[in-house]
Protein backbone atom coordinates (compact mmCIF):
# COMPACT_ATOMS: atom_id res chain seq x y z
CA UNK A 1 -2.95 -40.42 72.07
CA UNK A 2 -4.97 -40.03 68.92
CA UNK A 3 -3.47 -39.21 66.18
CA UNK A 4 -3.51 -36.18 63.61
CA UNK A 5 -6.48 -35.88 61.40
CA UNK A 6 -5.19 -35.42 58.17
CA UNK A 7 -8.06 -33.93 54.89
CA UNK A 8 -7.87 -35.66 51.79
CA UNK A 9 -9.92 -32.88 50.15
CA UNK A 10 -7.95 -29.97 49.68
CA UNK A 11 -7.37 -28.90 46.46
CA UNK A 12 -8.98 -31.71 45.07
CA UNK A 13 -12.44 -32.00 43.54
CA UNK A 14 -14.18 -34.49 45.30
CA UNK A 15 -15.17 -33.51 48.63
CA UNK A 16 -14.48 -36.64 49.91
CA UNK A 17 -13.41 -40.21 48.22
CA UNK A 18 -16.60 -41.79 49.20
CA UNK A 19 -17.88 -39.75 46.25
CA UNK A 20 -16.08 -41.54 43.52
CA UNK A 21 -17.49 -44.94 45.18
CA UNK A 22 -21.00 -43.60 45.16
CA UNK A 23 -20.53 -43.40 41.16
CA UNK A 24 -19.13 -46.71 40.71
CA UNK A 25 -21.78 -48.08 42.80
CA UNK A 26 -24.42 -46.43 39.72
CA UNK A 27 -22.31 -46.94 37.02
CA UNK A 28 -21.98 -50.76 37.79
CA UNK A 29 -24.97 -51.83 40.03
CA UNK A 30 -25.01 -54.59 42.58
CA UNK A 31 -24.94 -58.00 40.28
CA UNK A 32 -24.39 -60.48 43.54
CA UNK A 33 -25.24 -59.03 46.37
CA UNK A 34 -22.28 -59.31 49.01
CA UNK A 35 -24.76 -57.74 51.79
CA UNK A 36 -28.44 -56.92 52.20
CA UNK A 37 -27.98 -53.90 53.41
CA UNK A 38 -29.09 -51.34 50.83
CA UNK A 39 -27.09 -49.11 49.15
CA UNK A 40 -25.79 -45.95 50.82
CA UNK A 41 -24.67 -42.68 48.54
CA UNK A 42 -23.30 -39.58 49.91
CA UNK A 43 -26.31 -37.86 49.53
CA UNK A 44 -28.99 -40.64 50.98
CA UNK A 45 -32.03 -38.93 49.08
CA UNK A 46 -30.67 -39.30 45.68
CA UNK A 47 -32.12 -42.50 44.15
CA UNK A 48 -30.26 -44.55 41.83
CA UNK A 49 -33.15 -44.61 39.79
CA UNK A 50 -32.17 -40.35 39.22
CA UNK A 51 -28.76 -41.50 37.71
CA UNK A 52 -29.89 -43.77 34.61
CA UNK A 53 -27.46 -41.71 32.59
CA UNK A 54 -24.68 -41.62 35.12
CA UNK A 55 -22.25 -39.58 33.02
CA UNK A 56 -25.41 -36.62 32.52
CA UNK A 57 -25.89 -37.33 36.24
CA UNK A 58 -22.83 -37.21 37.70
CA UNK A 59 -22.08 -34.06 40.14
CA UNK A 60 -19.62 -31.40 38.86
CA UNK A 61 -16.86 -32.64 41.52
CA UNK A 62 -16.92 -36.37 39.63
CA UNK A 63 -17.19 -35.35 36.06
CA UNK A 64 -13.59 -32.87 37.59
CA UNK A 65 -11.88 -35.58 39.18
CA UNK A 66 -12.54 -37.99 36.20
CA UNK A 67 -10.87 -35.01 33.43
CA UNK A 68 -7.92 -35.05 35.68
CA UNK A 69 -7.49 -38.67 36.06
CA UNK A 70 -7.57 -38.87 32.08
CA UNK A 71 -5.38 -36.09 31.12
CA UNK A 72 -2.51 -36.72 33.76
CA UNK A 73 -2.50 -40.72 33.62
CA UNK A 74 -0.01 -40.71 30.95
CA UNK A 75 2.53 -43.97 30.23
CA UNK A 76 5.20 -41.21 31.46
CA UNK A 77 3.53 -40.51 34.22
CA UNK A 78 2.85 -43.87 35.85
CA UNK A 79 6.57 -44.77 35.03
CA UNK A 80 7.67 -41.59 37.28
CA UNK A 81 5.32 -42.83 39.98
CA UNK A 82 6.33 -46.68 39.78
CA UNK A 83 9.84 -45.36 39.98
CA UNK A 84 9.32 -42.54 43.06
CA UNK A 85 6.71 -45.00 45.40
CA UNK A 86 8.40 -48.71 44.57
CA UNK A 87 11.16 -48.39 46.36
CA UNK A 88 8.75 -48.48 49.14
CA UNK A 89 11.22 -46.34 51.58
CA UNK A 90 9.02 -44.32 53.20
CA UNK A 91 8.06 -45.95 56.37
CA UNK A 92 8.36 -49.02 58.01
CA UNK A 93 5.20 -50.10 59.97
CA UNK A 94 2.63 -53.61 60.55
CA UNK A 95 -0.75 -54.01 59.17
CA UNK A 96 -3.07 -52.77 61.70
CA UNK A 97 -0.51 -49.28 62.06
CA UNK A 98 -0.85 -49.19 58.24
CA UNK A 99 -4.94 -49.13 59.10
CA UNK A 100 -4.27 -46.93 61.81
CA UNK A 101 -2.59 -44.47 59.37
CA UNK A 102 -4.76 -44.85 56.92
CA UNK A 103 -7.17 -43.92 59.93
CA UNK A 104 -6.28 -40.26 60.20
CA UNK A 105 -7.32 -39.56 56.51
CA UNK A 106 -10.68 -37.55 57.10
CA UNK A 107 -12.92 -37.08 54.68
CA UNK A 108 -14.24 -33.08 55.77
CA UNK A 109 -17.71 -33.13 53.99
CA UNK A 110 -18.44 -36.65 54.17
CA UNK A 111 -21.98 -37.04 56.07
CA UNK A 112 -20.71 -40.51 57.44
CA UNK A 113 -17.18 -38.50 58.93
CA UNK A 114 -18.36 -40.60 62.70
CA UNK A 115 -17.48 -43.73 60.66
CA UNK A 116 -13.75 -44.25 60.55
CA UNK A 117 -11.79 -45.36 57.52
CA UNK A 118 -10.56 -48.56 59.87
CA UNK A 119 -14.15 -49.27 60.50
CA UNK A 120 -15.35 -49.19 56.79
CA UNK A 121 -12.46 -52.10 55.92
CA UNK A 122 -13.86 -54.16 58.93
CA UNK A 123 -17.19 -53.87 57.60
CA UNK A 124 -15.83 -54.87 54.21
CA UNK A 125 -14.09 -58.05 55.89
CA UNK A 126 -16.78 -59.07 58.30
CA UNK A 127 -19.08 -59.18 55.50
CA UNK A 128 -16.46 -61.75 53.59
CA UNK A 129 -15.96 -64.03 56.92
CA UNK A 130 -19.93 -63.97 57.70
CA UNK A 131 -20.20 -65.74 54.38
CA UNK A 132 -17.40 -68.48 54.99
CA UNK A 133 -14.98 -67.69 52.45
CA UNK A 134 -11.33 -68.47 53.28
CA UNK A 135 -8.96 -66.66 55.58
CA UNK A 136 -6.99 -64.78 52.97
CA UNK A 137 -10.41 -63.97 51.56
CA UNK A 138 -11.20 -62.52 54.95
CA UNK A 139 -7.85 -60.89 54.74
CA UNK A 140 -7.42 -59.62 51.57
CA UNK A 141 -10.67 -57.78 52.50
CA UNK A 142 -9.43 -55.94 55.46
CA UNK A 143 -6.49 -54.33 53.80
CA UNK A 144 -7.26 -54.05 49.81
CA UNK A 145 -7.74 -49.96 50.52
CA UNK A 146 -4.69 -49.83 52.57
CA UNK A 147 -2.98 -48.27 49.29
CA UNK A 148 -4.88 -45.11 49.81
CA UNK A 149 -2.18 -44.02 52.39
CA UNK A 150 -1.06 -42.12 49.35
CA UNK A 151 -3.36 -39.62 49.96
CA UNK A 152 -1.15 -39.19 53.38
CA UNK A 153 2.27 -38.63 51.52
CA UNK A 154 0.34 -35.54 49.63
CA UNK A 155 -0.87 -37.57 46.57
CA UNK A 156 -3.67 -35.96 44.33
CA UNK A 157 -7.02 -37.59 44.61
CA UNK A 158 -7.08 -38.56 40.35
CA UNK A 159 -3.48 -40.59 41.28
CA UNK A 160 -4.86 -42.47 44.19
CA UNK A 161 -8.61 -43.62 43.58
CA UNK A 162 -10.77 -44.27 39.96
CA UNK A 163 -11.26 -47.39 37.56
CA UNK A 164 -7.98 -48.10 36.40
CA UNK A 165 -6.99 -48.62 32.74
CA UNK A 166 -3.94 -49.62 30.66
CA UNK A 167 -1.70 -46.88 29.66
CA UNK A 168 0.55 -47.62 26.00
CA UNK A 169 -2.63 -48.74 23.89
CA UNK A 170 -5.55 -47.80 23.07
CA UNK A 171 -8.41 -46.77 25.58
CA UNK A 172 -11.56 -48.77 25.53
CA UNK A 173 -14.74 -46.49 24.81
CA UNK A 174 -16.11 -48.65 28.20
CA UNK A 175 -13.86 -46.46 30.22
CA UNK A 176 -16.16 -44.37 32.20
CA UNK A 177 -16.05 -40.73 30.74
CA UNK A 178 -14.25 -41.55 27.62
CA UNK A 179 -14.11 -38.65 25.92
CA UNK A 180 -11.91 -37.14 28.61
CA UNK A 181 -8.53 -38.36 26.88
CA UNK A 182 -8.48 -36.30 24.51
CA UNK A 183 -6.72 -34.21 26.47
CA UNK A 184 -3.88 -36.94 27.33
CA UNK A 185 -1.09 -36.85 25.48
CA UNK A 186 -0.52 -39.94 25.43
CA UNK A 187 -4.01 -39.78 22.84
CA UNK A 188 -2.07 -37.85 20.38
CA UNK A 189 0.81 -40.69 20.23
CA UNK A 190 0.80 -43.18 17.38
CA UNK A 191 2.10 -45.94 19.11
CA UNK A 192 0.07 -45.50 21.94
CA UNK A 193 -2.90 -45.95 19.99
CA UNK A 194 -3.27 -49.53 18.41
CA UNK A 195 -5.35 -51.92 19.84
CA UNK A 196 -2.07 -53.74 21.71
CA UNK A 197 -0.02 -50.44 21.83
CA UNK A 198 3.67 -51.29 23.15
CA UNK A 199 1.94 -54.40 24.45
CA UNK A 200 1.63 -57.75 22.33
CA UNK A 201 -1.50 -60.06 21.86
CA UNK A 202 -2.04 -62.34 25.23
CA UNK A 203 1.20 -60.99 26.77
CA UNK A 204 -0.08 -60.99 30.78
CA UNK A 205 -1.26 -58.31 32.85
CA UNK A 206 2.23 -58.98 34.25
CA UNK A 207 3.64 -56.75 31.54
CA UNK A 208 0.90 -54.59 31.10
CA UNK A 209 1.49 -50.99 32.96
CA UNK A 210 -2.28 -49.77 34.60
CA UNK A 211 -3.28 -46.25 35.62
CA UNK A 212 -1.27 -45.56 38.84
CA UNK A 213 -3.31 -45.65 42.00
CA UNK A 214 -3.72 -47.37 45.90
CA UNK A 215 -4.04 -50.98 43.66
CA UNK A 216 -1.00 -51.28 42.39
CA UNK A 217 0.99 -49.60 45.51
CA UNK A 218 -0.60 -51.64 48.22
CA UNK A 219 0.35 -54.68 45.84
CA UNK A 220 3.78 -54.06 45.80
CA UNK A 221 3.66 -53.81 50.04
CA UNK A 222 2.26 -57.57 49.99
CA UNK A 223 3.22 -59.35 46.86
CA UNK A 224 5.34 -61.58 49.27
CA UNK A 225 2.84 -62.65 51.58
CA UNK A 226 -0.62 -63.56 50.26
CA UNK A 227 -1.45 -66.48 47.92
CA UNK A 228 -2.10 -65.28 43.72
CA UNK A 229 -5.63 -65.19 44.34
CA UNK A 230 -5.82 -62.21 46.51
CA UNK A 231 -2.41 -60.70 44.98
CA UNK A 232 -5.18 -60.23 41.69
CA UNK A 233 -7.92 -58.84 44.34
CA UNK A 234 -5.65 -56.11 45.38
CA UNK A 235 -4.05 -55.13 42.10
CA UNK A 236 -6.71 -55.46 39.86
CA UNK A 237 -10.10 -54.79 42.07
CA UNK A 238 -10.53 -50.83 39.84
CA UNK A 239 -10.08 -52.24 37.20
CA UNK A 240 -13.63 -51.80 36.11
CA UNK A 241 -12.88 -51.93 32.33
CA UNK A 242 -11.66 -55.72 32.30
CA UNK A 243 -13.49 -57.28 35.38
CA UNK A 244 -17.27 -55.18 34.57
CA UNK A 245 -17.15 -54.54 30.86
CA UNK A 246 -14.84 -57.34 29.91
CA UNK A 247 -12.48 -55.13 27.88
CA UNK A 248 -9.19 -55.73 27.44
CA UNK A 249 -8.82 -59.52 26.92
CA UNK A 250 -6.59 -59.71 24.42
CA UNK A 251 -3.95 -58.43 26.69
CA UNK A 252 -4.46 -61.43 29.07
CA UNK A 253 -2.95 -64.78 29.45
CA UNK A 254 -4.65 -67.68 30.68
CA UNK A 255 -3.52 -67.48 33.76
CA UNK A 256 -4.83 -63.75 33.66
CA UNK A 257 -8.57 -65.11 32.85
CA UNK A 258 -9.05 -67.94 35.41
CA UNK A 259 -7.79 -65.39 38.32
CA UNK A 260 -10.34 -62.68 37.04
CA UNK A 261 -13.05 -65.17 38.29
CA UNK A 262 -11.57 -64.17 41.97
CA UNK A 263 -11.61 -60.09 41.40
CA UNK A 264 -14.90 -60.58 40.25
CA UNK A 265 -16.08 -62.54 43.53
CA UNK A 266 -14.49 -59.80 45.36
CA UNK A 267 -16.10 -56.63 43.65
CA UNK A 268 -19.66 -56.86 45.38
CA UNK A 269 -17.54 -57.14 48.81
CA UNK A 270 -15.61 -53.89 47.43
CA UNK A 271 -18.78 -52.07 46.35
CA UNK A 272 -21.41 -53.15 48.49
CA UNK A 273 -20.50 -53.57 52.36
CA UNK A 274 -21.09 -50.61 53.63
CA UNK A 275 -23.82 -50.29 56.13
CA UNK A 276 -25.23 -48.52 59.21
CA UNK A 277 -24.18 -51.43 62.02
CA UNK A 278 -20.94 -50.04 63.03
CA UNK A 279 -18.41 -52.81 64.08
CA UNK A 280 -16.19 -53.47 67.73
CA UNK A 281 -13.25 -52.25 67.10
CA UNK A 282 -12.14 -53.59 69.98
CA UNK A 283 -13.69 -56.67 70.23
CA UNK A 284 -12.84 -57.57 67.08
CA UNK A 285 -9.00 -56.89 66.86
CA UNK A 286 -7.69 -59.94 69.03
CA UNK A 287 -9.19 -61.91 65.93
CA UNK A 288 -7.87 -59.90 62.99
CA UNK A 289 -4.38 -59.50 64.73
CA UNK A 290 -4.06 -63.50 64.59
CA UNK A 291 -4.96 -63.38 61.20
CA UNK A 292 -2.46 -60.74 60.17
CA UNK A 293 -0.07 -62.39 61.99
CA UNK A 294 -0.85 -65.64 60.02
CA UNK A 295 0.25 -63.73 56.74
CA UNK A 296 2.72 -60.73 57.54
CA UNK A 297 5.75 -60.24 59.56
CA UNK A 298 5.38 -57.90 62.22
CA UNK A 299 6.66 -54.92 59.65
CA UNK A 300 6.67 -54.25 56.34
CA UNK A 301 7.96 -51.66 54.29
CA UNK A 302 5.74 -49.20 52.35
């Protein structure tokens, strides 16, 4: 019985979350290409060549979702959300139902709505096993967008999807649409607004709080199961500012640095997988249900 389609888009600016990975895909263009398929926006006859200021360029519905991701990201705020999602009480289900789940968020006025969100993550790890990297690899590329479930428990776009950031110091100017926080309150709070904030120099990502989103959820659902390399692919794969623009270092260990290497192999597989082939379901499932079952008990709890 198929299961309720469920729209991410109401009340929301972006007409559909593909949009704010269209505008990554400008802002940070393909440095290793994961695919050679070529890149596909929302609106196939833009060009990227028509966004060379991306910020000037953006549509209306980014430049929206981006003001309300800055102004409601507060320290405050990602405390209340660590504190109401962590528990991780709200259902109990396996991998491939989690995908299934995830598979009744619809994206209305997305041009690609025959492409389901289950197919789009086995595009994203077919792409990793064609080019022979390890099973977790393969993996950690099936599920890393699992988190966006919180779009299904009523979540607002801005606190589910966009380049994550620190919150308690200072915001790098390499934040996409920086001028935004200004109207965060966290902006007009003194000890917010040093370089290390509450933070100290070289403390760990570990102690640093990020932007709340589907990274830092879905890492929480697996931290027991997958091996550090791919726990830093899930939690830290939008964070644009540290693994793009290189920002942020002096809040990272050593241990923080060498594993940055991996989110960095991962981001062309994030970014740039998407394609017109459209993969077996079917015939592919007997293969990626032995490898869940490699790595995850038959339920977890989200």
């Amino acid at each position: 019985m198929a299961a309720t389609r469920t729209p991410c888009n109401s009340n929301a600016p972006l007409s559909n979350l593909q949009e704010w990975e269209d505008f990554l895909k400008v802002r940070y263009p393909e440095e290793t290409a994961a695919s050679s398929k070529p890149f596909q926006a929302t609106d196939p006859n833009k060009a990227k060549e028509q966004f060379r200021n991306y910020e000037a360029g953006a549509r209306p519905s980014v430049r929206a979702f981006y003001r309300l991701n800055h102004r409601h990201q507060t320290y405050d705020f990602v405390q209340a959300k660590k504190k109401e999602f962590l528990s991780l009480s709200r259902r109990r289900m396996g991998i491939w139902e989690a995908m299934e789940f995830l598979n009744t968020l619809v994206d209305d006025s997305d041009p690609d709505t025959d492409r389901s969100q289950l197919e789009h993550l086995l595009q994203t790890a077919e792409q990793i096993r064609r080019d022979g990297h390890p099973r977790w690899f393969i993996l950690t590329g099936l599920i890393h967008d699992l988190g966006k479930i919180l779009c299904l428990y009523g979540e607002p776009q801005w606190a589910v999807v966009g380049d994550t950031f620190p919150v308690g110091c200072a915001y790098s100017d390499k934040i996409v649409f920086h001028q935004f926080f200004a109207d965060n309150p966290d902006s007009r709070e003194p000890k917010y607004q040093t370089r290390t904030g509450i933070y100290s120099e070289g403390c760990g990502l570990e102690n640093v709080h990020l932007s709340w989103g589907h990274d830092e959820y879905l890492y929480h659902v697996v931290k027991g199961s997958l091996p550090p390399e791919a726990l830093y692919m899930i939690r830290y794969h939008s964070f644009y500012p540290a693994h793009r623009e290189r920002e942020y270092q002096h809040l990272m260990n050593g241990r923080d640095k060498e594993m940055f290497e991996w989110v960095r192999a991962f981001n062309p597989y994030d970014l740039y997988t998407k394609s017109l082939e459209r993969p077996n379901v079917q015939q592919l499932r007997p293969f990626y249900n032995e490898l869940i079952s490699e790595y995850f008990p038959t339920e977890l709890r989200w």
